[in-house]
N, C-alpha and C. Protein backbone atom coordinates (compact mmCIF):
# COMPACT_ATOMS: atom_id res chain seq x y z
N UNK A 1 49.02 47.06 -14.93
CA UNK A 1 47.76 47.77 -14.99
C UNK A 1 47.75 48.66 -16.23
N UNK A 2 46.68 48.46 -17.07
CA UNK A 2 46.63 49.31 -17.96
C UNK A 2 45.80 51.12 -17.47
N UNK A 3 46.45 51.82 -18.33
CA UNK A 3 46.25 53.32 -18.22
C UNK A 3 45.86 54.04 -19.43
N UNK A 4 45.57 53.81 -20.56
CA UNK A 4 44.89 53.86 -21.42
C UNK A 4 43.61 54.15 -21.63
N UNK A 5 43.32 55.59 -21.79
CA UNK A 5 41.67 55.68 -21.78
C UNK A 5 41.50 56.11 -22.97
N UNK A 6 39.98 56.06 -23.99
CA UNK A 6 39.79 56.15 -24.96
C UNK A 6 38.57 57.47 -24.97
N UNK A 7 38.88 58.15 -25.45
CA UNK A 7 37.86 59.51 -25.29
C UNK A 7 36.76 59.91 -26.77
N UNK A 8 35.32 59.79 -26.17
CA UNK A 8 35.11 60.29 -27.54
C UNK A 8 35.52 61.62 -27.95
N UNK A 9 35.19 61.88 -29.32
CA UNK A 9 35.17 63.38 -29.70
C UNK A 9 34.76 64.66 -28.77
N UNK A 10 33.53 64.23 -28.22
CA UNK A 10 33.16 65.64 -27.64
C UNK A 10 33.43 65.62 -26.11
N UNK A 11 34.13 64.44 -25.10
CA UNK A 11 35.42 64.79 -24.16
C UNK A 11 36.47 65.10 -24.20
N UNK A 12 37.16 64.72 -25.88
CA UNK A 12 38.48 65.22 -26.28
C UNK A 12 38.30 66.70 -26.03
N UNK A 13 37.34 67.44 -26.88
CA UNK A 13 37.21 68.72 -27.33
C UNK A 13 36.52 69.06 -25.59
N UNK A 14 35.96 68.85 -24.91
CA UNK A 14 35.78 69.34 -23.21
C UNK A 14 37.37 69.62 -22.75
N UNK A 15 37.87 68.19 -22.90
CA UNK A 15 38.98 68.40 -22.02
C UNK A 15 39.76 69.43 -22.67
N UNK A 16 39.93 69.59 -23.86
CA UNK A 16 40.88 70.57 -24.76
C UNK A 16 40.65 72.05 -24.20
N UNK A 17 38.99 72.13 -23.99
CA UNK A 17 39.01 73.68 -23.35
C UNK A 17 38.91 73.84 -21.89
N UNK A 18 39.01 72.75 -21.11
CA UNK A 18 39.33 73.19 -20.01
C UNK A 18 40.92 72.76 -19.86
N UNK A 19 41.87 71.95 -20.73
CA UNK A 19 43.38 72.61 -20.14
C UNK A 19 43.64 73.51 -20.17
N UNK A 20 43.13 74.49 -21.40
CA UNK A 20 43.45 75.60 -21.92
C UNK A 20 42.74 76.88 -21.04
N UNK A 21 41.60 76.74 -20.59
CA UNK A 21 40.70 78.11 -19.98
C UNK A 21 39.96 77.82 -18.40
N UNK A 22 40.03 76.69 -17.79
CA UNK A 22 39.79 76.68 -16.77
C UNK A 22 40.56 77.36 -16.00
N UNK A 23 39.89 77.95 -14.72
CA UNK A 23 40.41 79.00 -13.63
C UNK A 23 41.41 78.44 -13.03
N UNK A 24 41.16 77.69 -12.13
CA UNK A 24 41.73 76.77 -11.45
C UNK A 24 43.12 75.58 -11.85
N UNK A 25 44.73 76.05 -11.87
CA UNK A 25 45.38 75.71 -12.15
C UNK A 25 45.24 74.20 -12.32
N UNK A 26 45.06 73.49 -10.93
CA UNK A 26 44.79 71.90 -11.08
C UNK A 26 43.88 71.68 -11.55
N UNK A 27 43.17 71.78 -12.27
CA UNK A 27 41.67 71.53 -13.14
C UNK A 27 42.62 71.68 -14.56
N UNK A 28 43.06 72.59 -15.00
CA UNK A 28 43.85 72.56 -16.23
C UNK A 28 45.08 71.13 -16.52
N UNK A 29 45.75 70.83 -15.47
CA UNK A 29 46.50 70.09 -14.87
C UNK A 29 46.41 69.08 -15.26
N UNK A 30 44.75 68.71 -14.54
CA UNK A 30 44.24 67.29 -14.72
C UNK A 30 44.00 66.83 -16.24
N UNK A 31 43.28 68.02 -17.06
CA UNK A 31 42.77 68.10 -18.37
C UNK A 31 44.01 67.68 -19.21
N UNK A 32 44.91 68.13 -19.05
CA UNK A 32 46.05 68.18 -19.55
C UNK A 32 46.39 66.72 -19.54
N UNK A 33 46.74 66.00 -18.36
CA UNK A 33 47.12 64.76 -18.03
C UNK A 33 45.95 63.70 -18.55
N UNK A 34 44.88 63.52 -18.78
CA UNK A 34 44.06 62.99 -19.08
C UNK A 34 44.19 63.12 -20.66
N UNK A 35 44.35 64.15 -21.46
CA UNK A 35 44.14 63.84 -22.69
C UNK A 35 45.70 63.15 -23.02
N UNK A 36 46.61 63.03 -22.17
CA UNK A 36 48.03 62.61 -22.54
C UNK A 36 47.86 61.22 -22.31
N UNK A 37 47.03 60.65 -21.23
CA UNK A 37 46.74 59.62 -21.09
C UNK A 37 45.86 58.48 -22.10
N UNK A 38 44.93 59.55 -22.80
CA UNK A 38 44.58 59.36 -23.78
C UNK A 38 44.86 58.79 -25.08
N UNK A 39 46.30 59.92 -25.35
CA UNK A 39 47.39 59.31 -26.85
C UNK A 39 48.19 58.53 -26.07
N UNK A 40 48.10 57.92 -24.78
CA UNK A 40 49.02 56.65 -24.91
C UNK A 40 49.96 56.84 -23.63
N UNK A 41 50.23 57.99 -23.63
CA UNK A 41 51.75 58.12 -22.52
C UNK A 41 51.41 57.84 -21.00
N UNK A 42 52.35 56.99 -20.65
CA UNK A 42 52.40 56.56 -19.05
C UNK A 42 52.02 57.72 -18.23
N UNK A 43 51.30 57.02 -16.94
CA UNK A 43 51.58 57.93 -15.49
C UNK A 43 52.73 58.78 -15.31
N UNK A 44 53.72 57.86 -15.67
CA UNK A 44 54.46 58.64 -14.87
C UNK A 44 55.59 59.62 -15.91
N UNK A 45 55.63 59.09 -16.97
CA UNK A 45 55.81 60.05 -18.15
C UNK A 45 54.93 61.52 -18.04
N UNK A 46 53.37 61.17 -17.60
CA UNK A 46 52.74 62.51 -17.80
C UNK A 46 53.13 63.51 -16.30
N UNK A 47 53.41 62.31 -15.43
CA UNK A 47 53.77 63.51 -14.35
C UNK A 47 54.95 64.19 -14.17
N UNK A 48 56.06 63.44 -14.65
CA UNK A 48 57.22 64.32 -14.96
C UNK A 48 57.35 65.19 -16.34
N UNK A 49 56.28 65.29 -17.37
CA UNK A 49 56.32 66.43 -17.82
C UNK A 49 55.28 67.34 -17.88
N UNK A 50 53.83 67.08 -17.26
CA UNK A 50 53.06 67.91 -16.35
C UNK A 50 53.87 68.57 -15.05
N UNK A 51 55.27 67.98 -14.57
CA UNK A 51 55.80 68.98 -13.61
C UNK A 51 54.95 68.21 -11.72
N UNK A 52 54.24 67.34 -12.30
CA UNK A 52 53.36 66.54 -10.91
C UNK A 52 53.87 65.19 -10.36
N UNK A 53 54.03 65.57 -8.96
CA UNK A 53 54.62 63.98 -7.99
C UNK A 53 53.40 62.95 -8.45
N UNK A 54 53.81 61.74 -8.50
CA UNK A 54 53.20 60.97 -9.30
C UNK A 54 52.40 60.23 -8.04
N UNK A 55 51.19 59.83 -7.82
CA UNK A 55 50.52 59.35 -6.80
C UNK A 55 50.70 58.27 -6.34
N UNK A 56 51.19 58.35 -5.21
CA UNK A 56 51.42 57.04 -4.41
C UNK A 56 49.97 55.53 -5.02
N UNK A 57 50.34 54.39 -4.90
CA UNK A 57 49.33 53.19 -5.40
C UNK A 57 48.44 53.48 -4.73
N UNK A 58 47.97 53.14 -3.47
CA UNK A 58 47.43 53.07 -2.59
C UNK A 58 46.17 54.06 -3.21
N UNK A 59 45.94 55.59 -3.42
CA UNK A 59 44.71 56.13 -3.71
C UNK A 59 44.52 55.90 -4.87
């Protein structure tokens, strides 16, 4: 399965300010993991250095 998402410019720059300034720890989390997903790096690369159990297949 590919995991590779391609973001334009102005979701790069969304997601950039909500890893950085959103309230809500897991909202930063996600932002974070999504733009990593972005330049390329695996699931499960981003969850062991996001610090996150990596999600069972199933959901």
């Amino acid at each position: 399965m590919k995991s590779k998402i391609v973001l334009s410019e102005p979701e790069r720059i969304t997601l950039q300010q909500l890893a950085l300034n959103h309230q809500h720890r897991d909202i930063r989390t996600r932002g974070t993991g999504l733009l990593m997903l972005a330049r390329g790096l695996k699931p499960r690369q981003i969850a062991v250095e996001t610090g996150c159990m990596q999600c069972p297949g199933y959901l």
